[in-house]
N, C-alpha and C. Protein backbone atom coordinates (compact mmCIF):
# COMPACT_ATOMS: atom_id res chain seq x y z
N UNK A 1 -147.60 78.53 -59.26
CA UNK A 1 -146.87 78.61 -60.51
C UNK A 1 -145.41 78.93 -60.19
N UNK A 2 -144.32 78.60 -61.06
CA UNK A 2 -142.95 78.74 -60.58
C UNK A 2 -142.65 78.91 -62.41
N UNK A 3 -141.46 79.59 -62.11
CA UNK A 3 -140.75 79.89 -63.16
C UNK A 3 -140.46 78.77 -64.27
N UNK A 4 -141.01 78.78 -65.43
CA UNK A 4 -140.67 77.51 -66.32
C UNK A 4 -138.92 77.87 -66.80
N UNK A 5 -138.74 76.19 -67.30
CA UNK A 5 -137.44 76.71 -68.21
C UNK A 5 -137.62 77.80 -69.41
N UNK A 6 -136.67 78.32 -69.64
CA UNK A 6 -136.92 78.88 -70.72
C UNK A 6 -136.00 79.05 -71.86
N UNK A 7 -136.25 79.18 -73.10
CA UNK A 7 -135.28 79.02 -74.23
C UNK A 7 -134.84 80.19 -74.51
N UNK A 8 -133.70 79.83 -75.50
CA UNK A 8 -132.96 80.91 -75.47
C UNK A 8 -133.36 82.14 -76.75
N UNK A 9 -133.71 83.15 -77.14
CA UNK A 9 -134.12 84.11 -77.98
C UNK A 9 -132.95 84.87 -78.09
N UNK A 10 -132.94 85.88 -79.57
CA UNK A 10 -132.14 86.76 -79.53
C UNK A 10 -132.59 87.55 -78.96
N UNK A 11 -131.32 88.49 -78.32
CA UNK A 11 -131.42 89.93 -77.96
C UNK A 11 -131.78 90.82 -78.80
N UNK A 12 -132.50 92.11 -78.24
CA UNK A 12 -132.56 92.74 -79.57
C UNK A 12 -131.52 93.82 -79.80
N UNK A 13 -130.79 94.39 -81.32
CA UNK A 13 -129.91 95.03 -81.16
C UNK A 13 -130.08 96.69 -81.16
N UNK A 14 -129.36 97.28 -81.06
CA UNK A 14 -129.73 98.72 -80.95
C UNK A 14 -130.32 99.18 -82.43
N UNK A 15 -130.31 99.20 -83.40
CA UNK A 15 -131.40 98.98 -84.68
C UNK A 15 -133.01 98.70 -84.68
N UNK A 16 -132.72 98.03 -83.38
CA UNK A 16 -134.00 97.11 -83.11
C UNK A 16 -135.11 98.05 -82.62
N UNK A 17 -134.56 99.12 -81.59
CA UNK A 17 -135.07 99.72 -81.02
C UNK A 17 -135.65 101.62 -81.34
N UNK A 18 -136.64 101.95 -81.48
CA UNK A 18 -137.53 103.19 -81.78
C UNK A 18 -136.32 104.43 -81.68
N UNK A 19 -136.25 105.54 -82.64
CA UNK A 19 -135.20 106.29 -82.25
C UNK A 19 -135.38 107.27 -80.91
N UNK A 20 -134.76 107.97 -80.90
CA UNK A 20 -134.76 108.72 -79.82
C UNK A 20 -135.17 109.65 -79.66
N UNK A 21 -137.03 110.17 -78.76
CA UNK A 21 -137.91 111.12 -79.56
C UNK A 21 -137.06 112.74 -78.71
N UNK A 22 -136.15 112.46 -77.99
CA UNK A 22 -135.68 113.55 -76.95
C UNK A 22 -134.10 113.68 -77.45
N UNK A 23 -133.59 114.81 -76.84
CA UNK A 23 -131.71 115.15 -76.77
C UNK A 23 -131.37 114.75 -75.57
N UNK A 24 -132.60 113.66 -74.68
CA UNK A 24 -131.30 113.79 -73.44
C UNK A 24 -130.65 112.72 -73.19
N UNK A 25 -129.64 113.09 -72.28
CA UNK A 25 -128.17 112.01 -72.30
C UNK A 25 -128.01 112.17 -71.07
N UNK A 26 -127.71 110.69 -70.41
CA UNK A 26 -127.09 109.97 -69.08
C UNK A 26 -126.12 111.31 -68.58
N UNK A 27 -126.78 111.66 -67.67
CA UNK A 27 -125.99 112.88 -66.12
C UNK A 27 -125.37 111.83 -65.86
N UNK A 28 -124.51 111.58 -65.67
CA UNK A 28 -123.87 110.40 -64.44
C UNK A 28 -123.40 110.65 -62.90
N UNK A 29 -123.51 112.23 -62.74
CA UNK A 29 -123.74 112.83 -61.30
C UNK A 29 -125.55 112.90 -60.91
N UNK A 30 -126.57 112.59 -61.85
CA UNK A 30 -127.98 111.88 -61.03
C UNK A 30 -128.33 110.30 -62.16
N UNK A 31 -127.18 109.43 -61.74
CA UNK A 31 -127.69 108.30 -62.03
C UNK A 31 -127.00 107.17 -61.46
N UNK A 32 -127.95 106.09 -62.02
CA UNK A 32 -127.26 105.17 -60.71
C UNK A 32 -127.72 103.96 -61.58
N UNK A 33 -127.23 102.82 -61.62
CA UNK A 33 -127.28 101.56 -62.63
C UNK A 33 -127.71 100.75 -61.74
N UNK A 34 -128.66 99.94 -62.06
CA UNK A 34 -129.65 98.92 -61.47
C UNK A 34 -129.54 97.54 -61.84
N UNK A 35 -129.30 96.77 -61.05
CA UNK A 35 -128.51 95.03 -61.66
C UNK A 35 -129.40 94.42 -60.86
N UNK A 36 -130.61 93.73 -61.28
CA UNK A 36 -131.80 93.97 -61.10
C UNK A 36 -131.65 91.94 -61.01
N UNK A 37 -131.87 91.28 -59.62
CA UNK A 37 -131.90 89.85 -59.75
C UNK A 37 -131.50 89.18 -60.74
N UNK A 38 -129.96 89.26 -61.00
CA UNK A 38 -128.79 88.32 -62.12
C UNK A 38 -128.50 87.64 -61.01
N UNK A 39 -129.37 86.82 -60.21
CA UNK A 39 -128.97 85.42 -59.49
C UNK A 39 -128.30 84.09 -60.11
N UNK A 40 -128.05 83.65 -59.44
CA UNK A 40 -127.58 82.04 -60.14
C UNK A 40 -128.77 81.11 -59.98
N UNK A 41 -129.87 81.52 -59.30
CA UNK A 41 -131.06 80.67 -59.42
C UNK A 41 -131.73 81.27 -60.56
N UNK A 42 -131.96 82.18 -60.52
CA UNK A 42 -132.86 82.55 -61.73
C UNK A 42 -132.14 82.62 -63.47
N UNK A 43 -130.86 83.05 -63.24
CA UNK A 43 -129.93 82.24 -64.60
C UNK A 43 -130.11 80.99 -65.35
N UNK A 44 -130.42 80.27 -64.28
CA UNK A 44 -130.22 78.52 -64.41
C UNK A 44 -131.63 78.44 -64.84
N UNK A 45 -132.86 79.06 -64.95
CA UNK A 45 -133.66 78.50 -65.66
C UNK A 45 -133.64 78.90 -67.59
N UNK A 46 -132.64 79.33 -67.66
CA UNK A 46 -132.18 78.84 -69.21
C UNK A 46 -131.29 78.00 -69.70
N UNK A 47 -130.40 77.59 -68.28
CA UNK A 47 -129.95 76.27 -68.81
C UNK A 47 -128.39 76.58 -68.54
N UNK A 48 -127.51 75.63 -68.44
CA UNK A 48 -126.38 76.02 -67.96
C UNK A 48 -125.48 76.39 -68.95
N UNK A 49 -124.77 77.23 -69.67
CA UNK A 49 -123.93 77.36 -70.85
C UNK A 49 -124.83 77.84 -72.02
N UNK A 50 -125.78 78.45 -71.47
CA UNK A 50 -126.98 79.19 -72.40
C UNK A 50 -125.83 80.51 -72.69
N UNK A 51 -126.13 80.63 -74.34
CA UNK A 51 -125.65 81.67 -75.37
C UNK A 51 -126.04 83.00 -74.86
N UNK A 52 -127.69 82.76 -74.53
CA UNK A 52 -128.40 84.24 -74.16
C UNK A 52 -127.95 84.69 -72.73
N UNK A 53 -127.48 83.88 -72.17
CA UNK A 53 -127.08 84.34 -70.21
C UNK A 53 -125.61 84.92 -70.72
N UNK A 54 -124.86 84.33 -71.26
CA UNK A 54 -123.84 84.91 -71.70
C UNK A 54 -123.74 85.92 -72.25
N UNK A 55 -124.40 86.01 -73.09
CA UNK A 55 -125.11 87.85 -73.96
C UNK A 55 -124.85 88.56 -73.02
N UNK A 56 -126.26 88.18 -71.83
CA UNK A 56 -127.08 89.15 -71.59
C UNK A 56 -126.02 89.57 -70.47
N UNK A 57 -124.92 88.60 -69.71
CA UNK A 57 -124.17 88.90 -68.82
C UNK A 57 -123.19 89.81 -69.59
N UNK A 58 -122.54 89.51 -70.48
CA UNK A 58 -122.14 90.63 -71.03
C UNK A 58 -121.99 92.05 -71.52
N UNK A 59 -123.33 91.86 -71.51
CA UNK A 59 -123.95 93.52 -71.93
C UNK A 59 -124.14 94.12 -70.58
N UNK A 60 -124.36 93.29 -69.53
CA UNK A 60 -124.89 94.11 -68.20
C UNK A 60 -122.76 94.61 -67.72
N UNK A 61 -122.18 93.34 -68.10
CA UNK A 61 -120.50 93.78 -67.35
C UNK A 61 -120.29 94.92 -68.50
N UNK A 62 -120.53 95.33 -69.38
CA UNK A 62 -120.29 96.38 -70.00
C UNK A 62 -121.23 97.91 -69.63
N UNK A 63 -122.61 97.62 -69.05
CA UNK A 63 -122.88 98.26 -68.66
C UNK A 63 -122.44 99.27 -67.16
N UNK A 64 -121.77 97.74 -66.38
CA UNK A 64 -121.07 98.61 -65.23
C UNK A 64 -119.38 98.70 -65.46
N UNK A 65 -119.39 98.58 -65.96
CA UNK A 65 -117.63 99.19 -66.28
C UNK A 65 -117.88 100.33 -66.90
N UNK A 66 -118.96 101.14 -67.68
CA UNK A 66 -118.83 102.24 -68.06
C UNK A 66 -119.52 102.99 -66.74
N UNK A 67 -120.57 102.60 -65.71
CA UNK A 67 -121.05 103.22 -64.69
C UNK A 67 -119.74 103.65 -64.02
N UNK A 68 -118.77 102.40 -63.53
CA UNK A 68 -118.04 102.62 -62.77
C UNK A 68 -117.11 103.34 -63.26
N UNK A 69 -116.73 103.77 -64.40
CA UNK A 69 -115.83 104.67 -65.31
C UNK A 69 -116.26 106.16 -65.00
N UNK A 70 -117.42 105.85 -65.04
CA UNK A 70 -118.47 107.61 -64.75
C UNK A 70 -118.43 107.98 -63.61
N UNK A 71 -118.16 107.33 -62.25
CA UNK A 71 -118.56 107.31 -60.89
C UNK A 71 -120.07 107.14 -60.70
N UNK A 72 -120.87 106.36 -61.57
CA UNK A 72 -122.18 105.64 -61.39
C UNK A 72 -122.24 104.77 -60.18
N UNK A 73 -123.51 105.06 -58.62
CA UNK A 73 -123.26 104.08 -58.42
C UNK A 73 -124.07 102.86 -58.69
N UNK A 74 -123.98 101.87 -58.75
CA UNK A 74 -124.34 100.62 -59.48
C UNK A 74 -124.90 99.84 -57.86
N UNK A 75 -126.44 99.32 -58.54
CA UNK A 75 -127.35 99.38 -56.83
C UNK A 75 -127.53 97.38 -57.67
N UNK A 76 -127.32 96.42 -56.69
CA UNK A 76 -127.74 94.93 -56.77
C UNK A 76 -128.89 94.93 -56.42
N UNK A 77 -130.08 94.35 -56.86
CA UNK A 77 -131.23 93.35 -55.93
C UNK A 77 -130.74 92.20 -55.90
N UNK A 78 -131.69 91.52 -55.14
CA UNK A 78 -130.84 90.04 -54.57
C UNK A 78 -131.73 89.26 -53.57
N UNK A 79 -133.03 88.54 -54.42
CA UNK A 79 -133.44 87.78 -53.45
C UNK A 79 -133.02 87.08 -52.61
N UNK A 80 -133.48 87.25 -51.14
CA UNK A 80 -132.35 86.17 -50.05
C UNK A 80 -133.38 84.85 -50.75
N UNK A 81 -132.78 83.71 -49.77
CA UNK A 81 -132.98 82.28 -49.45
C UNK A 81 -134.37 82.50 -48.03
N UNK A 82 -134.95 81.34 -48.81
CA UNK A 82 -136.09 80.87 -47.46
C UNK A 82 -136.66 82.41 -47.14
N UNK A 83 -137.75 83.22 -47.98
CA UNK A 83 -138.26 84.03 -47.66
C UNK A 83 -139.96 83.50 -46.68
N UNK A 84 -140.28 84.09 -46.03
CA UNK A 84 -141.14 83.97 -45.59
C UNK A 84 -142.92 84.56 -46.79
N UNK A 85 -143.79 83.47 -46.21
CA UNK A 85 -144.50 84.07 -47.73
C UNK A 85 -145.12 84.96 -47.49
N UNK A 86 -145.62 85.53 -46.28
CA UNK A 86 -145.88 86.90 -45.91
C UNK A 86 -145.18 87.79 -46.56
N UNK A 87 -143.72 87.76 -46.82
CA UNK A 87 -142.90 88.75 -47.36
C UNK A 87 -142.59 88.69 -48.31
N UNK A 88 -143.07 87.87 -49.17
CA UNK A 88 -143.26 86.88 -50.88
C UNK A 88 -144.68 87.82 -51.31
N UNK A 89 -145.22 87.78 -50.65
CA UNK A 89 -146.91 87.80 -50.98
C UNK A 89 -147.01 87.77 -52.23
N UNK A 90 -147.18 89.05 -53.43
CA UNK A 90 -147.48 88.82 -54.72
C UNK A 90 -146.83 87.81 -55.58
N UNK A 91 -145.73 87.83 -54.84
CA UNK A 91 -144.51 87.00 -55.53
C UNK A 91 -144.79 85.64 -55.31
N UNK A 92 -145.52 85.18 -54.52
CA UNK A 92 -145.86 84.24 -54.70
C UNK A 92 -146.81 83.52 -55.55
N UNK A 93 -147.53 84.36 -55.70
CA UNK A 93 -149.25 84.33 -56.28
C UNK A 93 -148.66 83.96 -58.23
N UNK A 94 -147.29 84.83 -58.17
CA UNK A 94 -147.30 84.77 -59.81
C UNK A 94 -145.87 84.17 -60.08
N UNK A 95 -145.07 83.85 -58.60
CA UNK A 95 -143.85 82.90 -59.35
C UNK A 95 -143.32 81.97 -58.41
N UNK A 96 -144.42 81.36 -57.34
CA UNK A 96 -143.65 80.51 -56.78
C UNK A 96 -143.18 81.10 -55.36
N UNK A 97 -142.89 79.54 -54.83
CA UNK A 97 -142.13 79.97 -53.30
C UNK A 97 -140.62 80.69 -53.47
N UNK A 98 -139.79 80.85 -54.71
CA UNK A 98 -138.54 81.44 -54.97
C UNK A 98 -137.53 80.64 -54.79
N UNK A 99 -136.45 81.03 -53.95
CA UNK A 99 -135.48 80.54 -53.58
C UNK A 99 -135.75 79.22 -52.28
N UNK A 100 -135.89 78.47 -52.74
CA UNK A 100 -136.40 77.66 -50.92
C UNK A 100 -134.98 77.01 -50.77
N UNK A 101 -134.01 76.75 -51.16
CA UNK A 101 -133.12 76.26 -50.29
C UNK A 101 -132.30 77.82 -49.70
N UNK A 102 -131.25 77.80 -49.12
CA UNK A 102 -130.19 78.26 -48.00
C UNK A 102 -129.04 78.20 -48.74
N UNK A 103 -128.72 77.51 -50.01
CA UNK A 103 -127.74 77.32 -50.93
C UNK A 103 -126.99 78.49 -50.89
N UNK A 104 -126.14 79.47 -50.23
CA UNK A 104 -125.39 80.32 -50.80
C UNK A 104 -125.31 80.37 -52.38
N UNK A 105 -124.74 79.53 -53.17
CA UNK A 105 -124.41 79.16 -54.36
C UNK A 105 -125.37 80.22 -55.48
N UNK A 106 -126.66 79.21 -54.97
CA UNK A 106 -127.65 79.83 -55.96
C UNK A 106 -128.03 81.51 -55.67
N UNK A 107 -128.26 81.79 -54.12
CA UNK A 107 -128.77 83.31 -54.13
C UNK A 107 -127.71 84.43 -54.31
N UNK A 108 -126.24 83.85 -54.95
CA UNK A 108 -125.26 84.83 -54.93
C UNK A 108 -125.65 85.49 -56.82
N UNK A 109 -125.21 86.97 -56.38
CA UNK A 109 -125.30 87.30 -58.54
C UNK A 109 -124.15 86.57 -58.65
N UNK A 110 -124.55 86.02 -60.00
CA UNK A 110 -123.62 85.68 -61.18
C UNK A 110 -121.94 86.28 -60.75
N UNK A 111 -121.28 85.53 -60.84
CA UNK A 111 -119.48 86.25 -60.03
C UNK A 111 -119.57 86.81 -61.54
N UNK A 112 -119.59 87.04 -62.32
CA UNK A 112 -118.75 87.73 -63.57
C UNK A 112 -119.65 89.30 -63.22
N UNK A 113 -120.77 89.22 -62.78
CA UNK A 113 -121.61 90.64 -61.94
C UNK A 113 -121.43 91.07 -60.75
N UNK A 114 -120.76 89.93 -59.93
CA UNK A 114 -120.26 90.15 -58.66
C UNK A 114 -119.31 91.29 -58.32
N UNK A 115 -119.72 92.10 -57.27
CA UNK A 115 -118.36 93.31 -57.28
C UNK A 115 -117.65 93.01 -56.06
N UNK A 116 -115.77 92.58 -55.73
CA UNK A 116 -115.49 92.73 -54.61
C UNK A 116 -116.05 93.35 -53.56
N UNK A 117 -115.90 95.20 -54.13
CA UNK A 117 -116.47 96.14 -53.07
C UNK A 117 -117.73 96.25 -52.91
N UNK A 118 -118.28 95.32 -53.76
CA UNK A 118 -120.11 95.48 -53.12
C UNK A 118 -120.70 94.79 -53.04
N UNK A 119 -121.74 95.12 -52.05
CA UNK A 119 -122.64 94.01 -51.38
C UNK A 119 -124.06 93.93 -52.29
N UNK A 120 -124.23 92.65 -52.54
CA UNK A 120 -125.87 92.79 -52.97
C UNK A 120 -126.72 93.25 -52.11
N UNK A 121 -128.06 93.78 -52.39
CA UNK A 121 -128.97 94.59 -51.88
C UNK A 121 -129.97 94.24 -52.22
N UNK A 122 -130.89 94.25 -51.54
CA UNK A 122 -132.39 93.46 -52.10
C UNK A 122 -133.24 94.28 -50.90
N UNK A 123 -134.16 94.79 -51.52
CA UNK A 123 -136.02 95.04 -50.43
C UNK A 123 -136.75 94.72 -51.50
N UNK A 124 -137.49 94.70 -50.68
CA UNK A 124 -139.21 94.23 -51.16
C UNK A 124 -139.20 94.86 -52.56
N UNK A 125 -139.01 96.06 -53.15
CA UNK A 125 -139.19 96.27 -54.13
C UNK A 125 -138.15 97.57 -54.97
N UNK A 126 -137.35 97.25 -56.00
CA UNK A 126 -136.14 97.70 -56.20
C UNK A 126 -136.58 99.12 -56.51
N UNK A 127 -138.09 99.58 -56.23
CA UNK A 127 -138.34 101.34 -56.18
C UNK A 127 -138.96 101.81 -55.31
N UNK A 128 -138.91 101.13 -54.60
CA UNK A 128 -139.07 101.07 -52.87
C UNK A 128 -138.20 102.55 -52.09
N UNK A 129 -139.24 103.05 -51.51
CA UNK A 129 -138.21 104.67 -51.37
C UNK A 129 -136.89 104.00 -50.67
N UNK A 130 -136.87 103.08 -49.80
CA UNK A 130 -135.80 102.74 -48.60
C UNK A 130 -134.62 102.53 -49.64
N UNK A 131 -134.89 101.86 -50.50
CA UNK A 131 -133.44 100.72 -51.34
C UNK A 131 -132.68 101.66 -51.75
N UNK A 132 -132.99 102.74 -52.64
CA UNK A 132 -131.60 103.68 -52.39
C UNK A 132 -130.65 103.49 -50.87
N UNK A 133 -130.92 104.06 -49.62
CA UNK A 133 -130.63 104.17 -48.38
C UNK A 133 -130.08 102.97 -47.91
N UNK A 134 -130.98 101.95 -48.57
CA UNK A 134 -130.08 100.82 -48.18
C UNK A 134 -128.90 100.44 -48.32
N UNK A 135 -128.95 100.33 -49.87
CA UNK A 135 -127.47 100.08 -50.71
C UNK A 135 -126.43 100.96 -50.27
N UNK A 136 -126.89 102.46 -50.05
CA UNK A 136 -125.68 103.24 -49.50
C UNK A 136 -124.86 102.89 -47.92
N UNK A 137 -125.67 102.26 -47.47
CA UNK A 137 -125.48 101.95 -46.00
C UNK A 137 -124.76 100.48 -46.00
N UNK A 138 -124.43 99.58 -47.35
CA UNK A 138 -124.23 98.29 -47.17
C UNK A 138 -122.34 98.43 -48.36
């Protein structure tokens, strides 16, 4: 199975969502913002000049301009190209071989998510004890 196209839905807006059963509020000295596979391969299965990629890119560049305002640091995943399926395993079972070309193009995030000073970051799994350690080291 591989990722179908998919159409475009609204977002939902903050109205949308259950109130808030707690008082607590974003520490930004223990937090860290997660930009969680905004590839250009996985974008493109809504289509090129899709309304909702645009949204949704929007809301995420607003999300790190206020991280980076806070001193948040802001952690990429980032499937590489040509994974081996040993190192796919589940990921395969429920979306396909992934990325199979080498395309730079496609496995880069989205440039409007892209940060000069930072490198995308990707392990096996974005709560993976290592991936903190990683990202700090890259």
């Amino acid at each position: 199975m591989s990722i179908p196209k998919l159409n475009a839905y609204p977002l939902p807006q903050a109205a949308d969502f259950p109130a808030n059963k707690t008082a607590w509020r974003v520490d930004p000295k223990r937090a860290a913002l997660l930009i969680h596979d905004m590839q250009r391969y996985f974008l493109a299965f809504y289509g090129e000049d899709s309304a909702l990629v645009n949204e949704l890119v929007s809301k995420v560049e607003a999300l790190r301009r206020w991280a980076d305002s806070h001193g948040v640091p802001v952690i990429y995943t980032a499937q590489p190209t040509e994974q081996k399926p040993e190192d796919r395993a589940l990921l395969n079972d429920m979306w396909g071989p992934g990325l199979t070309t080498a395309d730079p193009a496609v496995q880069a995030v989205t440039p409007r998510l892209a940060r000069a000073s930072g490198t995308p970051c990707w392990s096996n799994g974005a709560t993976a004890p290592s991936s903190a350690a990683i990202c700090r080291k890259k």
